[in-house]
C-alpha atoms as a PDB file:
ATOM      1  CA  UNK A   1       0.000   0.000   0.000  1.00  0.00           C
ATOM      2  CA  UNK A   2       1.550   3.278  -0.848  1.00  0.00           C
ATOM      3  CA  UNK A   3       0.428   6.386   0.844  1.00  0.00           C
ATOM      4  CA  UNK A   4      -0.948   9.201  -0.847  1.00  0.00           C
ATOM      5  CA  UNK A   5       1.316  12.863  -0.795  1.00  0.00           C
ATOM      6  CA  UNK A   6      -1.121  13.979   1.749  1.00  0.00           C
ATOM      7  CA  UNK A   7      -1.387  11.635   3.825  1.00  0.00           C
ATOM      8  CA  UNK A   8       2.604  11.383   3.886  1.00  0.00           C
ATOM      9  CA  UNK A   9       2.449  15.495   4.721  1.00  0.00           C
ATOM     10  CA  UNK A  10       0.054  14.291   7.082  1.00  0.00           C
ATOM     11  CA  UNK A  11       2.187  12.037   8.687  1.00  0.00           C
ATOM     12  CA  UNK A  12       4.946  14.376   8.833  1.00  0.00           C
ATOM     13  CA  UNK A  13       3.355  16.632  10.630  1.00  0.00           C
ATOM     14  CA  UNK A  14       2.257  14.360  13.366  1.00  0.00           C
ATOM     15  CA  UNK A  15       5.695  13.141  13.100  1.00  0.00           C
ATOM     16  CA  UNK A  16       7.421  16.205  14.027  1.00  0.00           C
ATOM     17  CA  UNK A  17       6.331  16.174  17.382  1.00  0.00           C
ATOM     18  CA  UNK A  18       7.696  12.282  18.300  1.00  0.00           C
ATOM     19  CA  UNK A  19      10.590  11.577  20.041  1.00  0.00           C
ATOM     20  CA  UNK A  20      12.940   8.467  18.595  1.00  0.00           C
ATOM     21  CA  UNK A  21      11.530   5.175  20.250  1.00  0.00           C
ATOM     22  CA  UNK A  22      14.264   3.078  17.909  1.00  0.00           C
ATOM     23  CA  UNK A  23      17.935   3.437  18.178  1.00  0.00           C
ATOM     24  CA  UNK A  24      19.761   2.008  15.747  1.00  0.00           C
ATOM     25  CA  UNK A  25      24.047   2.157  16.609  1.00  0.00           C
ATOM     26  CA  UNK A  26      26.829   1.561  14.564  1.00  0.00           C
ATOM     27  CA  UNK A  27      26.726  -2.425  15.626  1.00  0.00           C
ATOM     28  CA  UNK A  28      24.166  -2.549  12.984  1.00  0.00           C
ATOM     29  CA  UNK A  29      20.693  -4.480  13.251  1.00  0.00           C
ATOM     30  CA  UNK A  30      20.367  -7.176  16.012  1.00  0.00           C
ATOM     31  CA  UNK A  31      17.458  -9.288  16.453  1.00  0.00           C
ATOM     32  CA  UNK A  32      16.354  -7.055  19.370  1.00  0.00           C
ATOM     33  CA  UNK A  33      16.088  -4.069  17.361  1.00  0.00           C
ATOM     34  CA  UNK A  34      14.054  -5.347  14.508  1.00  0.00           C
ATOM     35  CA  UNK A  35      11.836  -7.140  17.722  1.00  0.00           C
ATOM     36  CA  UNK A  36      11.660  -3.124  19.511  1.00  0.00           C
ATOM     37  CA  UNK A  37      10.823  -1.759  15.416  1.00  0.00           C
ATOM     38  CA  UNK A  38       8.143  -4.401  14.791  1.00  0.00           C
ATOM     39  CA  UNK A  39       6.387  -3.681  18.699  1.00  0.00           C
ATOM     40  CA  UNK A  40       7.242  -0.206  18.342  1.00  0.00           C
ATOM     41  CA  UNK A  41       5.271  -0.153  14.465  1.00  0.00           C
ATOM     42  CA  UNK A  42       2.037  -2.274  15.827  1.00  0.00           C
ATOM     43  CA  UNK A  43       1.780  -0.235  19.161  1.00  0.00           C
ATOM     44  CA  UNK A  44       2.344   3.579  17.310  1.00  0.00           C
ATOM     45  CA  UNK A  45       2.265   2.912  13.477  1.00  0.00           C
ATOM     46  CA  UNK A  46       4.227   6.187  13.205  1.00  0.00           C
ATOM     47  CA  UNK A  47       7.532   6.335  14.601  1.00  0.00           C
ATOM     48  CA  UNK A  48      11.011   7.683  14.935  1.00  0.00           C
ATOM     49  CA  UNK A  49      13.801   5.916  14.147  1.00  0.00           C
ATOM     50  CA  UNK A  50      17.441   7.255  15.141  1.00  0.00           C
ATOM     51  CA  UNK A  51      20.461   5.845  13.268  1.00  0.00           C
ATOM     52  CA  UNK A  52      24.062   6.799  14.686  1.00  0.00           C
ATOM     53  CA  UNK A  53      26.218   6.478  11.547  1.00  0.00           C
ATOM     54  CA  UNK A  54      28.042   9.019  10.666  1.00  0.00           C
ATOM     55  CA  UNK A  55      28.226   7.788   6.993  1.00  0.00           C
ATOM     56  CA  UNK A  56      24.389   9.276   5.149  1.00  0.00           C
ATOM     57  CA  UNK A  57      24.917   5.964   2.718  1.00  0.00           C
ATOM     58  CA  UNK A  58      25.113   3.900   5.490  1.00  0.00           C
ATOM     59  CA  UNK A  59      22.192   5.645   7.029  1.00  0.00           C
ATOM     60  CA  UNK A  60      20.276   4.763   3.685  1.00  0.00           C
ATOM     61  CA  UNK A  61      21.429   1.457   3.369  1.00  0.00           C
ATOM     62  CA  UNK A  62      20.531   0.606   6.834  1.00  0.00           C
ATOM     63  CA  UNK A  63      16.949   2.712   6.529  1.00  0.00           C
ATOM     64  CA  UNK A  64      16.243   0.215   3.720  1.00  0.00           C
ATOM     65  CA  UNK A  65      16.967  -3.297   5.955  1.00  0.00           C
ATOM     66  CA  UNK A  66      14.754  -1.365   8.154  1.00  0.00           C
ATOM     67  CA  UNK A  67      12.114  -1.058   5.958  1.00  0.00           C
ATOM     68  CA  UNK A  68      12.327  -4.378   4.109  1.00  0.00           C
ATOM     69  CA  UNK A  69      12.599  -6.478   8.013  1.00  0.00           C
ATOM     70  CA  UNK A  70       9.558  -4.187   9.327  1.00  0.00           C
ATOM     71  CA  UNK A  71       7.237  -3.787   6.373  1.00  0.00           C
ATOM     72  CA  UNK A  72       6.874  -0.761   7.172  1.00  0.00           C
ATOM     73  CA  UNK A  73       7.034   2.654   4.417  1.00  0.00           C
ATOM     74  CA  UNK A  74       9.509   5.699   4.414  1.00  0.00           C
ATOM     75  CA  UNK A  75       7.733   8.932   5.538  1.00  0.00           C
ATOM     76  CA  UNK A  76      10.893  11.069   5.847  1.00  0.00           C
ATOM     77  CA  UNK A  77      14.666  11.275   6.674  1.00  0.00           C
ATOM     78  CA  UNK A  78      16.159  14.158   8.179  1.00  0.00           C
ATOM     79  CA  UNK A  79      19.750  13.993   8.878  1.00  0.00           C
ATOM     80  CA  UNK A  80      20.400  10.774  11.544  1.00  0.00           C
ATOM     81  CA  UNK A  81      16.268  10.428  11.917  1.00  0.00           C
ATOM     82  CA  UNK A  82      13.844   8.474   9.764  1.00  0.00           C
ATOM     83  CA  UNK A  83      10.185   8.699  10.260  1.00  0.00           C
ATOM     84  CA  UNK A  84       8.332   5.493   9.429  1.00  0.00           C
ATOM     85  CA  UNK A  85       4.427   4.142   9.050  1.00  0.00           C
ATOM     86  CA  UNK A  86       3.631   0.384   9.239  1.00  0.00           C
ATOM     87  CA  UNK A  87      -0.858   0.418   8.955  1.00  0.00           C
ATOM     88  CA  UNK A  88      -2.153  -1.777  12.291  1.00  0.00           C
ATOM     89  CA  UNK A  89      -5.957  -2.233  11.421  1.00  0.00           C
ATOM     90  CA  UNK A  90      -6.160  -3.516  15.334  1.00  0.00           C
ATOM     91  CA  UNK A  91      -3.887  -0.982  16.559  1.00  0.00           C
ATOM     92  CA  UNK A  92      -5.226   0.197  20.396  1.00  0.00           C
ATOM     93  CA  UNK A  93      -6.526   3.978  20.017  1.00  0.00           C
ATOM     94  CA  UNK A  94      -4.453   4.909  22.899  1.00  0.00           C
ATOM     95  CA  UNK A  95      -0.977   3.984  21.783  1.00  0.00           C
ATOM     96  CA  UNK A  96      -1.627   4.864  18.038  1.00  0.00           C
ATOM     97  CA  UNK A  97       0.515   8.021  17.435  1.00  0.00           C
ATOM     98  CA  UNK A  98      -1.931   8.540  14.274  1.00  0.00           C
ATOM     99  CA  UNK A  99      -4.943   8.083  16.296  1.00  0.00           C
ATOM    100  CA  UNK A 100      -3.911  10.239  19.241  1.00  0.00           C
ATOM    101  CA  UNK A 101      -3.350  12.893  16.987  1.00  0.00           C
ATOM    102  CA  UNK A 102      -6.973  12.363  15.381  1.00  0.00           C
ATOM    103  CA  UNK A 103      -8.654  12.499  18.583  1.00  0.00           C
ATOM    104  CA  UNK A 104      -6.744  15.237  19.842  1.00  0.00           C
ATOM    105  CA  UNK A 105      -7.470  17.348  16.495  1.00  0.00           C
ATOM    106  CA  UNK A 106     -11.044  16.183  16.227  1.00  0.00           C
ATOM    107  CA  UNK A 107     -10.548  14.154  12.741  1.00  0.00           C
ATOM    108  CA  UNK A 108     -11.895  11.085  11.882  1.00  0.00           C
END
């Protein structure tokens, strides 16, 4: 499924206002953190993702294992942070970084 331009502004905007929850480090990608991505992508859907390489084509090679392990779709990539969106169609309200920001805002 491939978002739509405005949904992906969307995204970003709700997005701007996350914190990291992933850290990726220059050990590369362990089991654990494509375990914390995958939880981290069902609880939120939309999440941060900081990578410390110094190296932006390492950053880029490693955003793409991230994407390919998760399922999950490229929002944005600023600098060391990548913004991703993995769609949970049982995802709890509460957690939902999407939804929050819905309910918050008043949208359906």
């Amino acid at each position: 499924m491939s978002l739509s331009q405005a949904q992906k502004k969307a995204f970003r905007s709700i997005g701007h206002h996350l914190d990291p929850v992933v850290m990726v480090s220059e050990n590369g990608i362990s089991e654990g953190v494509i375990a914390e991505l995958d939880r981290a992508l069902t609880d939120h859907e939309l999440i941060k993702v900081k990578l410390a390489l110094p190296e932006r084509e390492d950053r880029t090679a490693m955003i793409e294992e991230l994407l390919d392990a998760s399922g999950a779709e490229l929002i944005q990539k600023i600098g060391k942070v990548a913004l991703l969106y993995r769609h949970n169609p049982k995802v709890n309200p509460k957690l939902s970084n999407i939804k929050r920001f819905e309910n918050h805002h008043g949208r359906r």
